[in-house]
C-alpha atoms as a PDB file:
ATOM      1  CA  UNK A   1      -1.376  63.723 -18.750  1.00  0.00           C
ATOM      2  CA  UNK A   2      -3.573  63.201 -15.892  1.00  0.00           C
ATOM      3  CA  UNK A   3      -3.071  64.899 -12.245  1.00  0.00           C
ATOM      4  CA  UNK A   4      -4.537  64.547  -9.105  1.00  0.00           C
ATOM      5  CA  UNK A   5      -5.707  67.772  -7.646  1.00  0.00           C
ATOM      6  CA  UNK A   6      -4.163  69.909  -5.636  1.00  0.00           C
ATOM      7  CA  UNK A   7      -4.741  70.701  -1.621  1.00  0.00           C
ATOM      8  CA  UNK A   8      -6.304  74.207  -2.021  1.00  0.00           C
ATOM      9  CA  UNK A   9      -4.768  77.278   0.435  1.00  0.00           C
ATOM     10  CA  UNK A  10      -7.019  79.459   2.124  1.00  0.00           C
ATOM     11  CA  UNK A  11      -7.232  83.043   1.251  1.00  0.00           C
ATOM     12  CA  UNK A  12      -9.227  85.695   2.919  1.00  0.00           C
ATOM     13  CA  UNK A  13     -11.086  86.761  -0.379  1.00  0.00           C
ATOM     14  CA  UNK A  14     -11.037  83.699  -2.190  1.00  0.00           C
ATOM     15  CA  UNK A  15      -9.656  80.112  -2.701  1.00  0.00           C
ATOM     16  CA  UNK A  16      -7.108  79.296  -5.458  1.00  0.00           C
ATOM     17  CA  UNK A  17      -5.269  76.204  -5.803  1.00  0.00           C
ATOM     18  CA  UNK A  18      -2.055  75.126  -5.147  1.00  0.00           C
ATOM     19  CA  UNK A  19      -1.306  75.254  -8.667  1.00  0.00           C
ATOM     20  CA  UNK A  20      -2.365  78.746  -9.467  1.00  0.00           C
ATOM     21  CA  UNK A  21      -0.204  79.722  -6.323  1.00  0.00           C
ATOM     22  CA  UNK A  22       2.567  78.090  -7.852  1.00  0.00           C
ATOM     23  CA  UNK A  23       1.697  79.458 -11.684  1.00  0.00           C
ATOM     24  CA  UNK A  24       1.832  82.929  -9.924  1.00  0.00           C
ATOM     25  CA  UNK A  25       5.046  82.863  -7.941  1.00  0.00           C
ATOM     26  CA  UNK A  26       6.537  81.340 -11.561  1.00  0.00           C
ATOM     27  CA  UNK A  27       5.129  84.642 -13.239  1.00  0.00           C
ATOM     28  CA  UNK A  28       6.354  86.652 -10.640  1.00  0.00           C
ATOM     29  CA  UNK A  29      10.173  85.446 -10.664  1.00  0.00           C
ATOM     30  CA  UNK A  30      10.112  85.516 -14.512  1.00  0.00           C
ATOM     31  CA  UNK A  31       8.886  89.155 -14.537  1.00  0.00           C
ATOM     32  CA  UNK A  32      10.696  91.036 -11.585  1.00  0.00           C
ATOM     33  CA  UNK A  33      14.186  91.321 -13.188  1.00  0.00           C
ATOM     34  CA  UNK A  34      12.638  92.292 -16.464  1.00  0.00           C
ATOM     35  CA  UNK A  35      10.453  95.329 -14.546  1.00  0.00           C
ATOM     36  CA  UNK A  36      13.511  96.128 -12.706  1.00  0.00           C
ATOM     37  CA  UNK A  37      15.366  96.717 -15.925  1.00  0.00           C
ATOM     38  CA  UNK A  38      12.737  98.262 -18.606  1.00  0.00           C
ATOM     39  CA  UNK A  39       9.761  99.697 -16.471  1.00  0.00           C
ATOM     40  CA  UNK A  40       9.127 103.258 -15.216  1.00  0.00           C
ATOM     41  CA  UNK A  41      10.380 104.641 -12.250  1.00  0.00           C
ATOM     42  CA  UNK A  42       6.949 105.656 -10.983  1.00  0.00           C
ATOM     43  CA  UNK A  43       6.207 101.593 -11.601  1.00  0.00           C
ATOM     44  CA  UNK A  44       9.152 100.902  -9.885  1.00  0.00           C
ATOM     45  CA  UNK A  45       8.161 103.612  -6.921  1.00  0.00           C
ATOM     46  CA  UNK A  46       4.532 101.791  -6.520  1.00  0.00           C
ATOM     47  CA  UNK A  47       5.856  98.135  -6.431  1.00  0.00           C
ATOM     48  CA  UNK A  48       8.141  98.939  -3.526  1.00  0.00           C
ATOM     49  CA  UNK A  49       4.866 100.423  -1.744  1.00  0.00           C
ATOM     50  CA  UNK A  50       2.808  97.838  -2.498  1.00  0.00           C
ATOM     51  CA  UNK A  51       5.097  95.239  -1.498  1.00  0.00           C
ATOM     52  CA  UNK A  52       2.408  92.186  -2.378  1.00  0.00           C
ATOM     53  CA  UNK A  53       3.359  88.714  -2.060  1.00  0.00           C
ATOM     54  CA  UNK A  54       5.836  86.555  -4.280  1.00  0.00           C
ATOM     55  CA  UNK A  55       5.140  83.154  -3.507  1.00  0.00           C
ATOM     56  CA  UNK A  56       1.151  83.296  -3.137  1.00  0.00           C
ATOM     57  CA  UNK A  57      -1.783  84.755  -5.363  1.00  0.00           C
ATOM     58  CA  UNK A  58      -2.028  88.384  -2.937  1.00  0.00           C
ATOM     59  CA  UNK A  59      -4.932  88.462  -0.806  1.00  0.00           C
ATOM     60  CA  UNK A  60      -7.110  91.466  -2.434  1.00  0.00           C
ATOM     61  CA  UNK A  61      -8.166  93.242   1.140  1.00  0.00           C
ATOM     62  CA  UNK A  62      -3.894  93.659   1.933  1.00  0.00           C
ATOM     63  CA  UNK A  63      -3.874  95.346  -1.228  1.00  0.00           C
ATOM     64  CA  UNK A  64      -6.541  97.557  -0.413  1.00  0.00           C
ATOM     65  CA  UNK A  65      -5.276  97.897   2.800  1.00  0.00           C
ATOM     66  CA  UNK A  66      -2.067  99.612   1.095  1.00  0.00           C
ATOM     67  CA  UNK A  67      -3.965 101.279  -1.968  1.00  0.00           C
ATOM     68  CA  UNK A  68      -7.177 102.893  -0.265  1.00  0.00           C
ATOM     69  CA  UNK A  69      -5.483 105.251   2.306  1.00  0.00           C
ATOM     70  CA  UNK A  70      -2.693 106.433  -0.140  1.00  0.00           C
ATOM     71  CA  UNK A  71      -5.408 107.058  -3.019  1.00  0.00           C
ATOM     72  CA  UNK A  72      -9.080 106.256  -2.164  1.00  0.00           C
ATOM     73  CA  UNK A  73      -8.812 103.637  -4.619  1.00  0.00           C
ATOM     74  CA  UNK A  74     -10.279  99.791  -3.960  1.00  0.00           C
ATOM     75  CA  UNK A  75      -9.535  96.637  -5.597  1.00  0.00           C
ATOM     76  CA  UNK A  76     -13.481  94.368  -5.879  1.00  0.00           C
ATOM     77  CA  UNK A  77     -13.638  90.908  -6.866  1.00  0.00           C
ATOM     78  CA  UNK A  78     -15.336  89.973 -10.430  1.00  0.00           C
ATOM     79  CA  UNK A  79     -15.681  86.642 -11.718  1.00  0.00           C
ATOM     80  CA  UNK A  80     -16.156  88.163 -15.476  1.00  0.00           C
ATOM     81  CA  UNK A  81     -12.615  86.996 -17.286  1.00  0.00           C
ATOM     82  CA  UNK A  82     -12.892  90.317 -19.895  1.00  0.00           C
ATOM     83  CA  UNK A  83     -14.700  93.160 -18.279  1.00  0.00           C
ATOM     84  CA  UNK A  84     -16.879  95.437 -21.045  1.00  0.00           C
ATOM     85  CA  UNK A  85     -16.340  98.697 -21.037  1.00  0.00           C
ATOM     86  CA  UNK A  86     -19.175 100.128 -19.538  1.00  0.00           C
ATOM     87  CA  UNK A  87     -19.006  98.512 -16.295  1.00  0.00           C
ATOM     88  CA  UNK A  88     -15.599  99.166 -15.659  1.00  0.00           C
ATOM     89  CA  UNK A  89     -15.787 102.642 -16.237  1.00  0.00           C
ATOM     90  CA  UNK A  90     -18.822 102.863 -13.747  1.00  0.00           C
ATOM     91  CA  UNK A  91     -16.374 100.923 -11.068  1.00  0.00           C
ATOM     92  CA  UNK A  92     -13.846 103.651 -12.148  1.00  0.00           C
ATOM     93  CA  UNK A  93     -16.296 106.324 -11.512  1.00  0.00           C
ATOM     94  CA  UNK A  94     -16.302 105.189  -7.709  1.00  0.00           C
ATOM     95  CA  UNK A  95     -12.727 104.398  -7.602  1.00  0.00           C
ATOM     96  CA  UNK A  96     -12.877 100.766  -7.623  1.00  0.00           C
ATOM     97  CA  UNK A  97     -10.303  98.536  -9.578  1.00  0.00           C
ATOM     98  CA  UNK A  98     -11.995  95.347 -10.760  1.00  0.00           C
ATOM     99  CA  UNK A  99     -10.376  92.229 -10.601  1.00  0.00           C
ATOM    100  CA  UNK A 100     -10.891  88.799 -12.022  1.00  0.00           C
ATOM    101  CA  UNK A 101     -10.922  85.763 -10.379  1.00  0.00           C
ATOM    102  CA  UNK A 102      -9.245  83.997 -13.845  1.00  0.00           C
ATOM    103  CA  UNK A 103      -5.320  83.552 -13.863  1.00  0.00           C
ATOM    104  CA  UNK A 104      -3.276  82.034 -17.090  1.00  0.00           C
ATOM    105  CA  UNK A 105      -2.439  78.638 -17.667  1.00  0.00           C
ATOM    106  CA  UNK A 106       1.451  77.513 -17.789  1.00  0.00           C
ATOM    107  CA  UNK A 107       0.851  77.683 -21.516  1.00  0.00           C
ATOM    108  CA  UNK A 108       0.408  81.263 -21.520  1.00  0.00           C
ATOM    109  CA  UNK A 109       3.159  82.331 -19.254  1.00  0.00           C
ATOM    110  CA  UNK A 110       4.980  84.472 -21.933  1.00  0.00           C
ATOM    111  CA  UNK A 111       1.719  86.129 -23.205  1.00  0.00           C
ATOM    112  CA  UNK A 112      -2.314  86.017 -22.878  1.00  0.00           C
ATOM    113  CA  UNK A 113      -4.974  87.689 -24.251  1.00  0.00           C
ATOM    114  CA  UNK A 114      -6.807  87.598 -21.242  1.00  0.00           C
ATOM    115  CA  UNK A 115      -6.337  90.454 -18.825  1.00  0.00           C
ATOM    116  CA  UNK A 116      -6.023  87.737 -15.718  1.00  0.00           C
ATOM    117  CA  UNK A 117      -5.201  88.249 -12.165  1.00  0.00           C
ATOM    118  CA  UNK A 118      -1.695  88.448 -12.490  1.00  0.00           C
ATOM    119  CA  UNK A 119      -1.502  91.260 -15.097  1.00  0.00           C
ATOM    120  CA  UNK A 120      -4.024  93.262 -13.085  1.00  0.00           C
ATOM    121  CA  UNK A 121      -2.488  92.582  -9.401  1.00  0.00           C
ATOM    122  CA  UNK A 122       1.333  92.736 -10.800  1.00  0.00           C
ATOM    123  CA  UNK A 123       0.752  95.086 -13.663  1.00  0.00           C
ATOM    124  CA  UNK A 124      -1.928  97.408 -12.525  1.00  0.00           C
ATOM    125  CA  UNK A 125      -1.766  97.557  -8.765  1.00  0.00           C
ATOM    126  CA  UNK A 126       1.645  99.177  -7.695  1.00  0.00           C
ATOM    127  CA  UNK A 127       0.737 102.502  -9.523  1.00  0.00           C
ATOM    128  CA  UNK A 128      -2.460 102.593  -8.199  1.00  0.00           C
ATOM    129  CA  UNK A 129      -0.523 103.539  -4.375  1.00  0.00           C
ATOM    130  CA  UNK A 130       0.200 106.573  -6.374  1.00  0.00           C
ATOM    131  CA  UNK A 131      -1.972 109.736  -5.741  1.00  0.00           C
ATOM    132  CA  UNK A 132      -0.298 111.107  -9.105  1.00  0.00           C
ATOM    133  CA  UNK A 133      -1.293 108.147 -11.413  1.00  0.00           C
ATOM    134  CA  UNK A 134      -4.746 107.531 -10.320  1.00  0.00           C
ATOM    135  CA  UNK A 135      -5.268 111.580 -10.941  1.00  0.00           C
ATOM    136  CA  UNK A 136      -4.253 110.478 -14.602  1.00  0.00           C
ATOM    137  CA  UNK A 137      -6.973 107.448 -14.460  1.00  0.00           C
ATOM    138  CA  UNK A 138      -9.616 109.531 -12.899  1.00  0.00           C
ATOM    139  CA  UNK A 139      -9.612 111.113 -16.106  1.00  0.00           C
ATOM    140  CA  UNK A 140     -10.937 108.581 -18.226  1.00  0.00           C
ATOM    141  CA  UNK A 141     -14.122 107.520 -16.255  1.00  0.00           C
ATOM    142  CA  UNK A 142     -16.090 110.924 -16.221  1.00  0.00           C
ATOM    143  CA  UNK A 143     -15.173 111.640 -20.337  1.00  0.00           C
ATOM    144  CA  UNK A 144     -16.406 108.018 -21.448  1.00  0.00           C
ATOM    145  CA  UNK A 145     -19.812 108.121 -19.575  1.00  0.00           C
ATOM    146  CA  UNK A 146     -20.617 110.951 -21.191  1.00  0.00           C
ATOM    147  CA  UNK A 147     -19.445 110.684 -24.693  1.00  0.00           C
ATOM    148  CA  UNK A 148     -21.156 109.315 -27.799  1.00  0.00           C
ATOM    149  CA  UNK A 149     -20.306 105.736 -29.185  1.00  0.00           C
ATOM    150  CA  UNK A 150     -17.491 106.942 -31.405  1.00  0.00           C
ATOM    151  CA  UNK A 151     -15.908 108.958 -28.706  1.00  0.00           C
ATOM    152  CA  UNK A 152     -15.960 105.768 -26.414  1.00  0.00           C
ATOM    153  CA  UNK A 153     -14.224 104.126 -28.875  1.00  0.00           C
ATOM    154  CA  UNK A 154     -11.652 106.561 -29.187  1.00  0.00           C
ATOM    155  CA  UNK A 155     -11.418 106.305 -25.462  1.00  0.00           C
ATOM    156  CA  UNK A 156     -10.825 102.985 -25.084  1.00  0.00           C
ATOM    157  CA  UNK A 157      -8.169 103.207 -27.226  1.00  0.00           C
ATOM    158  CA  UNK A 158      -6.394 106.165 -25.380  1.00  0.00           C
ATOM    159  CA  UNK A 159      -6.554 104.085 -22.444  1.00  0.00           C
ATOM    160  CA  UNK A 160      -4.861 101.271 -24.621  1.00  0.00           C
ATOM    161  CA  UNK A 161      -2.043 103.264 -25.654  1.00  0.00           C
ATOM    162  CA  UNK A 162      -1.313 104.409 -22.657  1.00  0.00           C
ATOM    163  CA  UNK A 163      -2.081 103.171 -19.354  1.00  0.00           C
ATOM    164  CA  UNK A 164      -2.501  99.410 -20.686  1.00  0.00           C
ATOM    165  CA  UNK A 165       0.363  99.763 -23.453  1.00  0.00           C
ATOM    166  CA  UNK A 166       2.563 103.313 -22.821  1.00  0.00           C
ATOM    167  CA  UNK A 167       5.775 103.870 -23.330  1.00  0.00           C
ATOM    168  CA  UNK A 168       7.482 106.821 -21.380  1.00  0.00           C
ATOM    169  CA  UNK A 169      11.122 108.564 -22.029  1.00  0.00           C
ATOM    170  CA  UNK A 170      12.831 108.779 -18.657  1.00  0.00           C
ATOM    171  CA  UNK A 171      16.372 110.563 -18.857  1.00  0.00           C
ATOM    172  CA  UNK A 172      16.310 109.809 -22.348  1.00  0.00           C
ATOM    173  CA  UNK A 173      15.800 106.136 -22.240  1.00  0.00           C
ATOM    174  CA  UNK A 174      12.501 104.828 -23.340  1.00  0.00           C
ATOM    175  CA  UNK A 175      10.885 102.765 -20.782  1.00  0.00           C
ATOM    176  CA  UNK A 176       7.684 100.835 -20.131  1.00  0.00           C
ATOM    177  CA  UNK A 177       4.669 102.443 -18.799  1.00  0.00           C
ATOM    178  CA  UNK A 178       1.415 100.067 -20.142  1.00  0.00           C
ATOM    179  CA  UNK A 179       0.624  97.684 -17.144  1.00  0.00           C
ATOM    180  CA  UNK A 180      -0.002  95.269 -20.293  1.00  0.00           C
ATOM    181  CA  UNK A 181       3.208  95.560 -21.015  1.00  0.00           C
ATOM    182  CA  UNK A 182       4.854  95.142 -17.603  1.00  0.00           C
ATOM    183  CA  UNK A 183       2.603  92.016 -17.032  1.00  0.00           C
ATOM    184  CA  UNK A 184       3.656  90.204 -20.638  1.00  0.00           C
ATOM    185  CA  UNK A 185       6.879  88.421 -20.615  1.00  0.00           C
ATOM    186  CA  UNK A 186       7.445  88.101 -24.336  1.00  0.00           C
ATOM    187  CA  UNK A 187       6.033  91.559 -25.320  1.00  0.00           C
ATOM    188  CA  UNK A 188       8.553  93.401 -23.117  1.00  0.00           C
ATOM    189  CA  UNK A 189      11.429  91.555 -24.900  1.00  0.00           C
ATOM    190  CA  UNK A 190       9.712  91.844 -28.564  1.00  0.00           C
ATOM    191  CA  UNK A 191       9.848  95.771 -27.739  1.00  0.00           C
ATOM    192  CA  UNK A 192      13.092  96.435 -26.216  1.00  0.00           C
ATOM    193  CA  UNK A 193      14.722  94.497 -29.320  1.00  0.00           C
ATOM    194  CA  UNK A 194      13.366  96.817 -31.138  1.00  0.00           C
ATOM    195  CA  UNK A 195      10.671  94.993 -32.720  1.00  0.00           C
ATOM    196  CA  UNK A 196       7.858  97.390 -32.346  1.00  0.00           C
ATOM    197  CA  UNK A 197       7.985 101.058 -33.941  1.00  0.00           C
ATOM    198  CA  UNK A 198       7.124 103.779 -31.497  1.00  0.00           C
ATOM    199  CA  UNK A 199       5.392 107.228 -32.388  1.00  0.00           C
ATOM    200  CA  UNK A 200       4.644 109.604 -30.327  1.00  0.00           C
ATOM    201  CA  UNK A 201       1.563 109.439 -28.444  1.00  0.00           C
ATOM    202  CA  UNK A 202      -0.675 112.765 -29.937  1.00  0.00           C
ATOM    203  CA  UNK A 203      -4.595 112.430 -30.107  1.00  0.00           C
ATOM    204  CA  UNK A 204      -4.697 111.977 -33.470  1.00  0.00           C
ATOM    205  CA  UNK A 205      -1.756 109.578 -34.161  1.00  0.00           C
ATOM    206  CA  UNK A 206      -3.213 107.069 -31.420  1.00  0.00           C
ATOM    207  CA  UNK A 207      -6.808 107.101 -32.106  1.00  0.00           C
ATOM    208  CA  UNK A 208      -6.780 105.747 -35.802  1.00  0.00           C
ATOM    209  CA  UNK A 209      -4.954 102.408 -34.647  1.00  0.00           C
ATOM    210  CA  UNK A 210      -7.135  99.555 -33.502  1.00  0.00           C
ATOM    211  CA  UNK A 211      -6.240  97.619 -30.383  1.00  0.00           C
ATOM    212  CA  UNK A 212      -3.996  94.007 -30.749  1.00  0.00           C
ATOM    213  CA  UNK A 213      -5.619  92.002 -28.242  1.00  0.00           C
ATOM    214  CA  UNK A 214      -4.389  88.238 -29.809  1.00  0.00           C
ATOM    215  CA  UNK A 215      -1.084  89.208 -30.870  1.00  0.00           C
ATOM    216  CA  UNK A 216       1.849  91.485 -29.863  1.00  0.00           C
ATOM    217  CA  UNK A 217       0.740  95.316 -30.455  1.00  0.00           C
ATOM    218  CA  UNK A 218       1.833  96.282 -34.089  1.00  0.00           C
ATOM    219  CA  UNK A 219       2.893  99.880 -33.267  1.00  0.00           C
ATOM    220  CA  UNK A 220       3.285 101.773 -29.572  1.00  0.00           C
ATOM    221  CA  UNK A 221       3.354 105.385 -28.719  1.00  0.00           C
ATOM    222  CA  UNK A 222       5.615 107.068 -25.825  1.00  0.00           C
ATOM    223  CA  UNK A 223       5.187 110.479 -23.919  1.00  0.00           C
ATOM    224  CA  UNK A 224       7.419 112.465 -22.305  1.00  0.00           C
ATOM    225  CA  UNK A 225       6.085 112.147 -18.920  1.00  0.00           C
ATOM    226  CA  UNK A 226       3.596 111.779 -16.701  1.00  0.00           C
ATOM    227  CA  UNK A 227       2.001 115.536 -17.191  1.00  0.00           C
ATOM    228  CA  UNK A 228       2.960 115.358 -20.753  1.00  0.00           C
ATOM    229  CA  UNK A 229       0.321 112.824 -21.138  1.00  0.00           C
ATOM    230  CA  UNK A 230      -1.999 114.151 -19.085  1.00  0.00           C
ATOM    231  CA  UNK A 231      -1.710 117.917 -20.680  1.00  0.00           C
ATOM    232  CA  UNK A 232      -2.542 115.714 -24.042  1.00  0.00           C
ATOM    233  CA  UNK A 233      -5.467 113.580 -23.054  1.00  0.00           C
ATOM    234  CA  UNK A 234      -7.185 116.749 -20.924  1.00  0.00           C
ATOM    235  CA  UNK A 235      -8.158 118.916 -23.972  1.00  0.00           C
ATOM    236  CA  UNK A 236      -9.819 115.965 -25.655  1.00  0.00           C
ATOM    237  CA  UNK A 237     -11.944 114.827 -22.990  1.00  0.00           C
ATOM    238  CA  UNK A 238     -13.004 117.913 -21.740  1.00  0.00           C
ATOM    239  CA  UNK A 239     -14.340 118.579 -25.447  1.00  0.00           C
ATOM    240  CA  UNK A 240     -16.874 115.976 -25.000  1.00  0.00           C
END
C-alpha cells in the first residue's frame, strides 16, 4: 500500500515524523496499564518522576532536564540502531545513557529485537531519576573495562538478566524489573502466564545461559530486591 508522507513535527533534539509520533503514543497506551499492573514499584516510583510525554516521541534534553540533577546521569543521541558493548560501557563510565534515533515499525509493536527508542525512553529512563538504581548501574561500567574477554561476556549477560530482563519479588509477588521486559508487550504477558521458568538470579546460575535476542527469553531469574542484587553482583566484579 502506498502513502504519502507525513508533515514532520519539530523537536528540539531531532525530527521524527508524524507517524513515529503516532507509533509511539500507540506503544505507550498499549504498555501503561500493563506496567501499572506487573512492574516494580521502584519502576513505578521513576515513571511518575519522569513524567515524559504520551502523545509525542519525548524531547531528550526534558528528560535530561529531570534525570541529570536527581542522578548526574544524561541521555546523548546515537544514530547506531544496536550499540556494541564497548562503547556503551565507555558512555556508562561518564554517566551518559545512549539513545537511538531508530523506533519499531507497527509490525513490531508486541515485540522487537531492536533495542529502539521506545524501549530505551519508556523502559530505561524512569529508573534512571533514581539515585538508588543508577548506584546499581554504576556497577557494571568500571568491572567490564577492566576484565578479560570471557569476563565481559559474563558481564553482558549479568546485565541481561537483570537490568534488561530482571524479575524482582515485591511483598511476595513476582514482578518485572528488566526495562526489556517493561518495554515488550507480548513478553510481559508470555511471563505472567507463566510461560517462562524463573530461577533465582546467583552468579553462577545466570552466567551459563546465553542471551535470546530474536525470540522471547527461554528462562528468567528474580532477586529479592534491589540490595539483594547488588550484594550478589558486587563480589564478582570486584574479583576482576
Amino acid at each position: 500500500m502506498t502513502t504519502t508522507a507525513a508533515p514532520r513535527l519539530r523537536q528540539r533534539d531531532i525530527e521524527f515524523s508524524e507517524e513515529l509520533h503516532d507509533v509511539w503514543a500507540t506503544l505507550y497506551a498499549r504498555q501503561l496499564p500493563v506496567v501499572q499492573q506487573h512492574a516494580s514499584r521502584l519502576y513505578l516510583e521513576g515513571f511518575d518522576i519522569l513524567n515524559m510525554a504520551a502523545e509525542q516521541i519525548p524531547c531528550l534534553p526534558d528528560l535530561s532536564a529531570q534525570i541529570t540533577p536527581r542522578t548526574g546521569w544524561r541521555t546523548v543521541r546515537t544514530v547506531v540502531r544496536y550499540s556494541d558493548a564497548v562503547p556503551w560501557y565507555h558512555h556508562f563510565a561518564k554517566h551518559q545513557f545512549l539513545m537511538t534515533d531508530y523506533m519499531r515499525g507497527r509490525h513490531e509493536l508486541d515485540f522487537t529485537p531492536e533495542p529502539d527508542m521506545f524501549h530505551g525512553i519508556f523502559g530505561h529512563l524512569p529508573f534512571m531519576v533514581l539515585p538508588e538504581y543508577t548506584a546499581l548501574q554504576e556497577l557494571f561500567a568500571p568491572a567490564f573495562l577492566r576484565a578479560n574477554d570471557e569476563q565481559r561476556e559474563n558481564i553482558k549477560r549479568l546485565a541481561w538478566f537483570s537490568t534488561e530482563f530482571g524479575l524482582i519479588r515485591e511483598d511476595g509477588d513476582l514482578k518485572i524489573f528488566g526495562a526489556g521486559l517493561i518495554s515488550s508487550h507480548g513478553e510481559i504477558h508470555h511471563i505472567m502466564a507463566g510461560n517462562t521458568p524463573v530461577r533465582p538470579f546467583t552468579i553462577e546460575n545466570v552466567i551459563g545461559y546465553e542471551k535470546a535476542i530474536y525470540t522471547f527469553n527461554e528462562v528468567l531469574f528474580e532477586f529479592e530486591s534491589l540490595d539483594a542484587l547488588k550484594a550478589e553482583l558486587m563480589p564478582y566484579f570486584e574479583s576482576i
